[in-house]
N, C-alpha and C. Protein backbone atom coordinates (compact mmCIF):
# COMPACT_ATOMS: atom_id res chain seq x y z
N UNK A 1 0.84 -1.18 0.00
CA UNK A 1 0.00 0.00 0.00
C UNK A 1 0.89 1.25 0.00
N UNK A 2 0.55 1.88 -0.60
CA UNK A 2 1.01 3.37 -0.89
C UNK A 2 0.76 4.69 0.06
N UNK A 3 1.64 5.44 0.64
CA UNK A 3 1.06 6.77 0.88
C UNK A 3 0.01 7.47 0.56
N UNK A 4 -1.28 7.86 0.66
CA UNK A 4 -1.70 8.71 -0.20
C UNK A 4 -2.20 10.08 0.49
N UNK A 5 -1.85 10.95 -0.05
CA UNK A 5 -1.67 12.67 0.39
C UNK A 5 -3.34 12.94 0.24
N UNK A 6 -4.00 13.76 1.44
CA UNK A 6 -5.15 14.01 1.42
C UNK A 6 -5.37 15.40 1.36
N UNK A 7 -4.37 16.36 2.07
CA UNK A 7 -4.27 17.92 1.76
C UNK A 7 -2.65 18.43 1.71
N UNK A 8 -2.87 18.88 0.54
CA UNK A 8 -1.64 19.60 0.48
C UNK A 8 -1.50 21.52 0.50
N UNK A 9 -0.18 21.67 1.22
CA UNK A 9 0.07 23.35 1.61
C UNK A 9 0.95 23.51 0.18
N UNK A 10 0.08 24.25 -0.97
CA UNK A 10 1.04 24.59 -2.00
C UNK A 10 1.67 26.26 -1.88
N UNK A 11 1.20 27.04 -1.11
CA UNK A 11 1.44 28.28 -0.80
C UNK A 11 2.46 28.51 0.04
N UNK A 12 2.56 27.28 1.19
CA UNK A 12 3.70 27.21 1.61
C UNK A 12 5.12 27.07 1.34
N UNK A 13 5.19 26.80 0.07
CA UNK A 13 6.57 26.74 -0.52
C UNK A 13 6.98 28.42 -1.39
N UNK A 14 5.32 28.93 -1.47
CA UNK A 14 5.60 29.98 -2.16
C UNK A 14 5.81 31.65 -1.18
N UNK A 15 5.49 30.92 -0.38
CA UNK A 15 5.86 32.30 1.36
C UNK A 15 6.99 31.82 1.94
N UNK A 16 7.45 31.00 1.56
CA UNK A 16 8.60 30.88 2.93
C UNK A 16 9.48 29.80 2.23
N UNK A 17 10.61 29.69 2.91
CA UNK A 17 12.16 29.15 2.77
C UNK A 17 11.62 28.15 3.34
N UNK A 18 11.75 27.17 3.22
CA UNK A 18 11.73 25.56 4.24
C UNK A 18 12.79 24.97 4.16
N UNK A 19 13.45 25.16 5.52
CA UNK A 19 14.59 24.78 6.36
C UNK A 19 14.66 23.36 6.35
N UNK A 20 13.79 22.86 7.06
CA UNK A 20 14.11 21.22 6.89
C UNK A 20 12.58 20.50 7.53
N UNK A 21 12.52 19.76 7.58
CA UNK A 21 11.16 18.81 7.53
C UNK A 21 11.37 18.25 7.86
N UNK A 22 9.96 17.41 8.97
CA UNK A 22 9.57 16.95 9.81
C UNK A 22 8.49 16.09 9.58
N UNK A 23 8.66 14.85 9.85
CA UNK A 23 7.38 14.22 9.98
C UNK A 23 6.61 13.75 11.05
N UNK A 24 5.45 13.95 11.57
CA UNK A 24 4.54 13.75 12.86
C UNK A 24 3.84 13.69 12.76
N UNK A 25 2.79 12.72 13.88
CA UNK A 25 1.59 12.22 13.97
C UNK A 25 1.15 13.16 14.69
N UNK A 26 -0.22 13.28 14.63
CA UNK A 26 -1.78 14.12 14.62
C UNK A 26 -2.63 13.16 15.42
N UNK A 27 -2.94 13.28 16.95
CA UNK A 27 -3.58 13.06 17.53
C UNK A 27 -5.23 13.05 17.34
N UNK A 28 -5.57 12.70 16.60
CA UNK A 28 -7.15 12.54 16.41
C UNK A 28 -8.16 12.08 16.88
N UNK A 29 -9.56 12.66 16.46
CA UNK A 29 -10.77 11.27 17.12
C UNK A 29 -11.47 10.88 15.91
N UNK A 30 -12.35 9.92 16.11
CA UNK A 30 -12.77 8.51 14.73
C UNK A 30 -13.30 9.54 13.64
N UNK A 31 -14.32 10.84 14.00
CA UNK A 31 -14.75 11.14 12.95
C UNK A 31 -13.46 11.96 12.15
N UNK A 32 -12.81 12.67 12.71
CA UNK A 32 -11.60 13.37 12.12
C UNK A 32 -11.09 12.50 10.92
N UNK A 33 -10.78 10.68 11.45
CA UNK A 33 -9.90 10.39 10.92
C UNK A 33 -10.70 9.83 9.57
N UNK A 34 -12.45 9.60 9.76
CA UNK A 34 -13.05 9.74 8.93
C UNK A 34 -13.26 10.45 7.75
N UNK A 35 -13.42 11.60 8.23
CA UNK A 35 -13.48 12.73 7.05
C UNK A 35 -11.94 12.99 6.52
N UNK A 36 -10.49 13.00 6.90
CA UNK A 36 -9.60 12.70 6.54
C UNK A 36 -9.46 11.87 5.17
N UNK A 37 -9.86 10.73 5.83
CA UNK A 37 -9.83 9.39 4.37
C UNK A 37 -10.83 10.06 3.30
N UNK A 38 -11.72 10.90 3.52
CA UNK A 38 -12.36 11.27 2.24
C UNK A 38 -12.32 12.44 1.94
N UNK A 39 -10.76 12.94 2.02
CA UNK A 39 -9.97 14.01 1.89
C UNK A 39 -10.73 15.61 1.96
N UNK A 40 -11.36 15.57 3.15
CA UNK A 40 -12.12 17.12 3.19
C UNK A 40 -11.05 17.86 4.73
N UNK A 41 -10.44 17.87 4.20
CA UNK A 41 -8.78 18.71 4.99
C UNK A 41 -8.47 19.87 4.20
N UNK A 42 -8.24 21.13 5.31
CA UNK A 42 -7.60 22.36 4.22
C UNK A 42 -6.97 22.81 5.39
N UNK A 43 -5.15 22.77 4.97
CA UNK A 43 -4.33 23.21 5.98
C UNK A 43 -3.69 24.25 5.45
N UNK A 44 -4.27 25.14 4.13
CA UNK A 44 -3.75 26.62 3.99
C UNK A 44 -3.13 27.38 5.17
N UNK A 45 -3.79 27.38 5.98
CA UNK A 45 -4.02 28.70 6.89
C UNK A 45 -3.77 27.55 8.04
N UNK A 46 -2.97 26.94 8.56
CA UNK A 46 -2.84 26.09 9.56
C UNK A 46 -1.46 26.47 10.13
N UNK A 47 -1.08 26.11 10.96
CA UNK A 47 0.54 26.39 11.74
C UNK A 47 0.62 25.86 12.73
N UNK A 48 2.04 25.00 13.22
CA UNK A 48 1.78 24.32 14.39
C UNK A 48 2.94 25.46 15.69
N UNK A 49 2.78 25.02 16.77
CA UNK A 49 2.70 26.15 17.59
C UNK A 49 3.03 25.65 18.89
N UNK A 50 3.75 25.63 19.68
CA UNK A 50 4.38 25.28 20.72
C UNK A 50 3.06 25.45 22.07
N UNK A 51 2.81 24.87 22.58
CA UNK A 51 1.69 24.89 23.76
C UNK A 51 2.30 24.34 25.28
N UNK A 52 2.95 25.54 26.26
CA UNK A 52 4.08 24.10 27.08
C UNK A 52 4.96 23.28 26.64
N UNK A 53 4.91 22.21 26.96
CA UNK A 53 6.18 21.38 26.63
C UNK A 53 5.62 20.22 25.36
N UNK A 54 4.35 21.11 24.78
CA UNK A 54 4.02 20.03 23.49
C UNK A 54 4.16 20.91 22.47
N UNK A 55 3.77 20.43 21.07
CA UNK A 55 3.57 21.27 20.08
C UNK A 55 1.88 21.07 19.46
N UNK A 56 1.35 21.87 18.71
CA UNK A 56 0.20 21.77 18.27
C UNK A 56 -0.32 22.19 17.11
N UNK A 57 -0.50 21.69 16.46
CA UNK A 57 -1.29 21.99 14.90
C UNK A 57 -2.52 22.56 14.90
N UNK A 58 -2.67 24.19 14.68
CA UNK A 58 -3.40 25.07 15.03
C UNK A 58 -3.98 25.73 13.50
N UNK A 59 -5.72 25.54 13.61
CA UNK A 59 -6.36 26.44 12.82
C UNK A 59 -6.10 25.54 11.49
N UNK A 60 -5.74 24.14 12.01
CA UNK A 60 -6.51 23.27 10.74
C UNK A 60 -7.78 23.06 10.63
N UNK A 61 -8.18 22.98 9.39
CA UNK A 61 -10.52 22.86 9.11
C UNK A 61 -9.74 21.36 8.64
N UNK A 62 -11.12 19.95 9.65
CA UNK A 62 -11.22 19.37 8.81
C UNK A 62 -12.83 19.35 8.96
N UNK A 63 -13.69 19.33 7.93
CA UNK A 63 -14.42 18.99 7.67
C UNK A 63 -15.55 18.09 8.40
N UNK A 64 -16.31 18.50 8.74
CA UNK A 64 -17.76 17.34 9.44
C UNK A 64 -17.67 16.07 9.02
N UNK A 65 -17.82 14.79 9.56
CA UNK A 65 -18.12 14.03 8.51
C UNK A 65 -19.20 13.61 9.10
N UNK A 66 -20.10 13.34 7.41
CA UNK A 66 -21.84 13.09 7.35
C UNK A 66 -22.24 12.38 8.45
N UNK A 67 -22.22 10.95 8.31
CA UNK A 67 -22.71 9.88 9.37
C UNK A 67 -21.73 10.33 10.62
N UNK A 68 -21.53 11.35 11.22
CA UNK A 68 -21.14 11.59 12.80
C UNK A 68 -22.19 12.13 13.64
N UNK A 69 -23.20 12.37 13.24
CA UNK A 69 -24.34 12.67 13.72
C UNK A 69 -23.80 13.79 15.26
N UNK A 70 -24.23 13.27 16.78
CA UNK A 70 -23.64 14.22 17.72
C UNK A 70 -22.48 14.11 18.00
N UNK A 71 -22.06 12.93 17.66
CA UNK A 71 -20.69 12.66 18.28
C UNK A 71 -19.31 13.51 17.10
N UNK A 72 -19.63 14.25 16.53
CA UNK A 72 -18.49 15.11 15.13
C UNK A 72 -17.82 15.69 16.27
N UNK A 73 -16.86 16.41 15.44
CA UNK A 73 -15.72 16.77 16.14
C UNK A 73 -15.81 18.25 15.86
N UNK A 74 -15.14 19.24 16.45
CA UNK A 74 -14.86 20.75 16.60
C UNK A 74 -14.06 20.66 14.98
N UNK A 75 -14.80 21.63 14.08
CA UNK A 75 -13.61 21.50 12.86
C UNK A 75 -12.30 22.08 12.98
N UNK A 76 -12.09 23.32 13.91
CA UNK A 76 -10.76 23.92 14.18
C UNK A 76 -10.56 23.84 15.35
N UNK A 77 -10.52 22.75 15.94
CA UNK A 77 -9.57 22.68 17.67
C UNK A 77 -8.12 21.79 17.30
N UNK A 78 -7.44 22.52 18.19
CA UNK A 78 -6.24 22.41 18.29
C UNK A 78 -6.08 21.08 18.69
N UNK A 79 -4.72 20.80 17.41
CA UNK A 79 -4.78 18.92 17.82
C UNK A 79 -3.19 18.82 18.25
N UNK A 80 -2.86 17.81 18.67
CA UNK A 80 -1.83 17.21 19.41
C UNK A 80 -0.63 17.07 18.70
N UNK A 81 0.37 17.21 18.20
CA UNK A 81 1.23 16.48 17.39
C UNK A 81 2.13 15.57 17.87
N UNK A 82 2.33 14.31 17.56
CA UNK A 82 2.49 13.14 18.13
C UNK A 82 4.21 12.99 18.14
N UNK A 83 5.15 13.86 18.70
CA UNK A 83 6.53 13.63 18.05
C UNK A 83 7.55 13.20 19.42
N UNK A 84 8.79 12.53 19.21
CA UNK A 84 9.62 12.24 20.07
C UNK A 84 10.06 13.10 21.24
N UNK A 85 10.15 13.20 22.26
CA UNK A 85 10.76 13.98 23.39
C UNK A 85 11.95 14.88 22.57
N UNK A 86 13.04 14.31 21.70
CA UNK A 86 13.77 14.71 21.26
C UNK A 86 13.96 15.40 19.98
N UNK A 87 13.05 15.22 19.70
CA UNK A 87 12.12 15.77 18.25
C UNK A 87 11.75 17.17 18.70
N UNK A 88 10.90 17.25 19.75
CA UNK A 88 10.05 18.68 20.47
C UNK A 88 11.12 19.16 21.07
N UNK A 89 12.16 18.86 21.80
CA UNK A 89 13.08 20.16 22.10
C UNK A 89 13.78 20.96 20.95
N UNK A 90 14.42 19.97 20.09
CA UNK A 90 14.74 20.22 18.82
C UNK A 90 14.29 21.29 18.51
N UNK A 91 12.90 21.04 18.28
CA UNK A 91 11.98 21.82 17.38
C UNK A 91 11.79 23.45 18.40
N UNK A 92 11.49 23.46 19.44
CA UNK A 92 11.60 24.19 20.63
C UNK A 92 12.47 25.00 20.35
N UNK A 93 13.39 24.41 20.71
CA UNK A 93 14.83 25.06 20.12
C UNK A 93 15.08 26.37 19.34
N UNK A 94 14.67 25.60 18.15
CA UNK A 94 14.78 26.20 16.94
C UNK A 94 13.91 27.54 16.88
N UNK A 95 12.20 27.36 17.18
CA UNK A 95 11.48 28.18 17.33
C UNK A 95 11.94 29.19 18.49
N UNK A 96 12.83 28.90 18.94
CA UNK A 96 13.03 30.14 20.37
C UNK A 96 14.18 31.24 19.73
N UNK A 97 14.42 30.23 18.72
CA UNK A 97 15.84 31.65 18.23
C UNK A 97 15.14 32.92 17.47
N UNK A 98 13.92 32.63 16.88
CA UNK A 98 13.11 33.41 16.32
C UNK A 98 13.06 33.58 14.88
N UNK A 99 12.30 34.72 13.66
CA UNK A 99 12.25 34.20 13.13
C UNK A 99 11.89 33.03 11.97
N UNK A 100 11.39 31.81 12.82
CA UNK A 100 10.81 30.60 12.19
C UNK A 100 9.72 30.30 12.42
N UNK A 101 8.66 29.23 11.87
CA UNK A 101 7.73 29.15 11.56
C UNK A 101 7.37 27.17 11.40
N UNK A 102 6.81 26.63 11.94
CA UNK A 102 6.78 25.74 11.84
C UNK A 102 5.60 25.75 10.94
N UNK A 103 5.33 25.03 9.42
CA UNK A 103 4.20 25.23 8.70
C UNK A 103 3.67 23.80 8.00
N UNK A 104 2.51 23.28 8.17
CA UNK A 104 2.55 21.81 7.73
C UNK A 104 2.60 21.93 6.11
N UNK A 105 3.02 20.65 5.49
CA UNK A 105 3.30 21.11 4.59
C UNK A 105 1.89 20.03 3.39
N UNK A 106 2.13 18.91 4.25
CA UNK A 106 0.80 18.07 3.73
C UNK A 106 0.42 16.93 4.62
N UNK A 107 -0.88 16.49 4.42
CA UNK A 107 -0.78 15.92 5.61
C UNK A 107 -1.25 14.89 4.66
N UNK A 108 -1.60 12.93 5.08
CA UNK A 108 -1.07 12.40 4.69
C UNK A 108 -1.38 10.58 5.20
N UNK A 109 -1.77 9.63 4.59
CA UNK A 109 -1.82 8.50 5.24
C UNK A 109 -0.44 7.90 5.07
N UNK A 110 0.42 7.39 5.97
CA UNK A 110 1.47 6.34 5.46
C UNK A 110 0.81 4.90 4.91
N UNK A 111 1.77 4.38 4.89
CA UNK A 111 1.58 2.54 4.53
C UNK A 111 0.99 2.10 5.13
N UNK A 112 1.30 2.07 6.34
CA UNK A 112 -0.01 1.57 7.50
C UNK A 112 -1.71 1.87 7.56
N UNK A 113 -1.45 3.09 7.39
CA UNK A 113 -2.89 3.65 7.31
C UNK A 113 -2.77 4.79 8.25
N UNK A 114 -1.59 5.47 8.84
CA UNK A 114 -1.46 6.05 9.92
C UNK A 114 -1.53 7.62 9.39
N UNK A 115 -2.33 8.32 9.70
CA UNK A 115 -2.45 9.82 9.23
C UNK A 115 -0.99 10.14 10.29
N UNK A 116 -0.26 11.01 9.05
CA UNK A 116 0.91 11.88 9.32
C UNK A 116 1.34 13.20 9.05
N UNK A 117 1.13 14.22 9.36
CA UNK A 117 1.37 15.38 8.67
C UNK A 117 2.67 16.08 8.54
N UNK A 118 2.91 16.46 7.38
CA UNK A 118 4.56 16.81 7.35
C UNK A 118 4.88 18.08 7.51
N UNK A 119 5.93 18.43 8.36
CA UNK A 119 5.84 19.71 8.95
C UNK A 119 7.46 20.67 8.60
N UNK A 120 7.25 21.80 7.94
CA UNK A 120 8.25 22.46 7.21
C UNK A 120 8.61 23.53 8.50
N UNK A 121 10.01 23.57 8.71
CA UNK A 121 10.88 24.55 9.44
C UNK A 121 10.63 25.87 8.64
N UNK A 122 9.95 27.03 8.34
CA UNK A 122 10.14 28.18 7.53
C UNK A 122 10.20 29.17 8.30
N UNK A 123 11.28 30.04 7.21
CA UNK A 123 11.42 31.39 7.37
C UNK A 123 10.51 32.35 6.13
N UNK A 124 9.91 33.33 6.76
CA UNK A 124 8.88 33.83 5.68
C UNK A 124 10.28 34.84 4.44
N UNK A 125 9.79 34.54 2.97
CA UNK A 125 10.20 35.46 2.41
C UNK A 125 9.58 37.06 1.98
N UNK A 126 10.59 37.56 1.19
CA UNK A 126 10.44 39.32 0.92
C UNK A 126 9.81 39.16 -0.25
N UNK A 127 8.87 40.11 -0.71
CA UNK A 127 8.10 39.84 -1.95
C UNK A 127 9.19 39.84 -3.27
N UNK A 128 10.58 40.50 -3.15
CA UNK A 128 11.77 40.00 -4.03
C UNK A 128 12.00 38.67 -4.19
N UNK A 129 11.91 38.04 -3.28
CA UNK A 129 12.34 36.62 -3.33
C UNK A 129 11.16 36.08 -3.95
N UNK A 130 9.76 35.99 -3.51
CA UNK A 130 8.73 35.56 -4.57
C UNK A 130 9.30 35.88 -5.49
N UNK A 131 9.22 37.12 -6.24
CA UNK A 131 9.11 37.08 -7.93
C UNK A 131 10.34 36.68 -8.54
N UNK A 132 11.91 36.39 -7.59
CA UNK A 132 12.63 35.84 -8.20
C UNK A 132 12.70 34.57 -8.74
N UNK A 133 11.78 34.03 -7.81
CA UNK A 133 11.74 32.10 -7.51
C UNK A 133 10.15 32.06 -8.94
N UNK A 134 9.49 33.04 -9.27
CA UNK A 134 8.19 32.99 -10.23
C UNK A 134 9.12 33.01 -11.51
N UNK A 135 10.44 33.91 -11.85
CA UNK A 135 11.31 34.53 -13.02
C UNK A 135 11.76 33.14 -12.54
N UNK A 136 12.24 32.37 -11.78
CA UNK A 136 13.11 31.01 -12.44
C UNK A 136 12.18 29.81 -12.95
N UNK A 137 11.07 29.95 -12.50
CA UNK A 137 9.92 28.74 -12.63
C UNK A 137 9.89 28.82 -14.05
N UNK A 138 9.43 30.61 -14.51
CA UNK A 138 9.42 30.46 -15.46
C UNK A 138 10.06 30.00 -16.63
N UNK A 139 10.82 30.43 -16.63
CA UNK A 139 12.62 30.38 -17.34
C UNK A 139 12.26 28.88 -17.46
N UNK A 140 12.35 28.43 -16.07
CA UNK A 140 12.69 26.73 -16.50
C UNK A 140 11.85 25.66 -17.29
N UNK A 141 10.40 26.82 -17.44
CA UNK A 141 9.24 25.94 -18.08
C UNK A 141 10.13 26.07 -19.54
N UNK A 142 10.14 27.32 -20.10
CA UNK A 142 9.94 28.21 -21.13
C UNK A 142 11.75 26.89 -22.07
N UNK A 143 12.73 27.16 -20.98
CA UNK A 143 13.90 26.11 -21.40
C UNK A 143 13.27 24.87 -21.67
N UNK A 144 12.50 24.26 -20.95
CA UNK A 144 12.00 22.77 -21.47
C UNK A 144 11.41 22.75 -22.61
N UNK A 145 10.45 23.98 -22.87
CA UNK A 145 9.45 23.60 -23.93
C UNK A 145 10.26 24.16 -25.43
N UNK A 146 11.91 25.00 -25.24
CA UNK A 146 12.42 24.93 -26.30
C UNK A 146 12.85 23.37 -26.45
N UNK A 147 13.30 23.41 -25.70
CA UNK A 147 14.25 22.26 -25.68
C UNK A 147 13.68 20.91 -26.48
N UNK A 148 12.40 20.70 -26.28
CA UNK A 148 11.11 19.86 -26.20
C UNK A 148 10.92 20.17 -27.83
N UNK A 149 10.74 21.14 -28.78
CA UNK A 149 10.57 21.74 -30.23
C UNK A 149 11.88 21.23 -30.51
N UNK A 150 12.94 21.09 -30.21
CA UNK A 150 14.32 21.33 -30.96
C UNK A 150 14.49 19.79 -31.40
N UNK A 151 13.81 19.00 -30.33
CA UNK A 151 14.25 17.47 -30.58
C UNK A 151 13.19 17.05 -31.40
């Protein structure tokens, strides 16, 4: 069985530098992990966020799911992120120098079936740096599709 990606942060690569990445589990309940599998997740606007000595994935929407009748879940409460003692100081760490931004980047079933969300170290960029990184995208389409005529 395969990974398969249920929401992805594509804006996040386009605001910010990502330092290095992280992968962690998301503390959930049944309907969450419900509506998950039938990919109604939007972690645009999501960020995870130090709470005490945990971290937390804040101002993710997932979605109602239908058959939860009373028992559904809060669509934006703050969920748990499931990571090593040594993982969260790390990460602690890092966030205390300032600066950074912990930003998920997609979240995600593994092989198992285990929802995982992947979590990007960023520093936000200057609107220079956008349009430099838009002038190379382009460039690099524009080189393929000569390249692509010539052969």
């Amino acid at each position: 069985m395969k990974s398969r990606t249920v929401a992805e942060n594509r804006k996040a690569r386009h605001d910010y530098f990502i330092d290095e990445t992280f992968e962690a589990g998301i503390q959930l309940v049944g309907t969450e992990v419900k509506a998950l599998r039938a990919a109604r997740a939007n972690i645009a606007d999501s960020y995870a966020a130090p709470q005490g000595e945990e971290i937390y994935l804040l101002n993710l929407h997932i979605s109602e799911y239908g058959h939860g009748n009373r028992f559904n879940h809060e669509l934006r409460r703050p969920r748990k992120l499931l990571l090593h003692r040594r993982e969260i100081d790390k990460l602690l760490g890092l966030l205390k120098r300032g600066g950074a931004t912990l930003v998920p980047l997609s979240i995600y079933f593994n092989e198992r079936g285990i929802a995982k969300v992947s979590l990007g170290l960023a520093r936000g960029k200057k609107q220079y740096d956008k349009r430099a990184d838009m002038r190379d995208r382009d460039w690099q389409r524009a080189k393929q599709r000569m390249l692509k005529r010539s052969v």
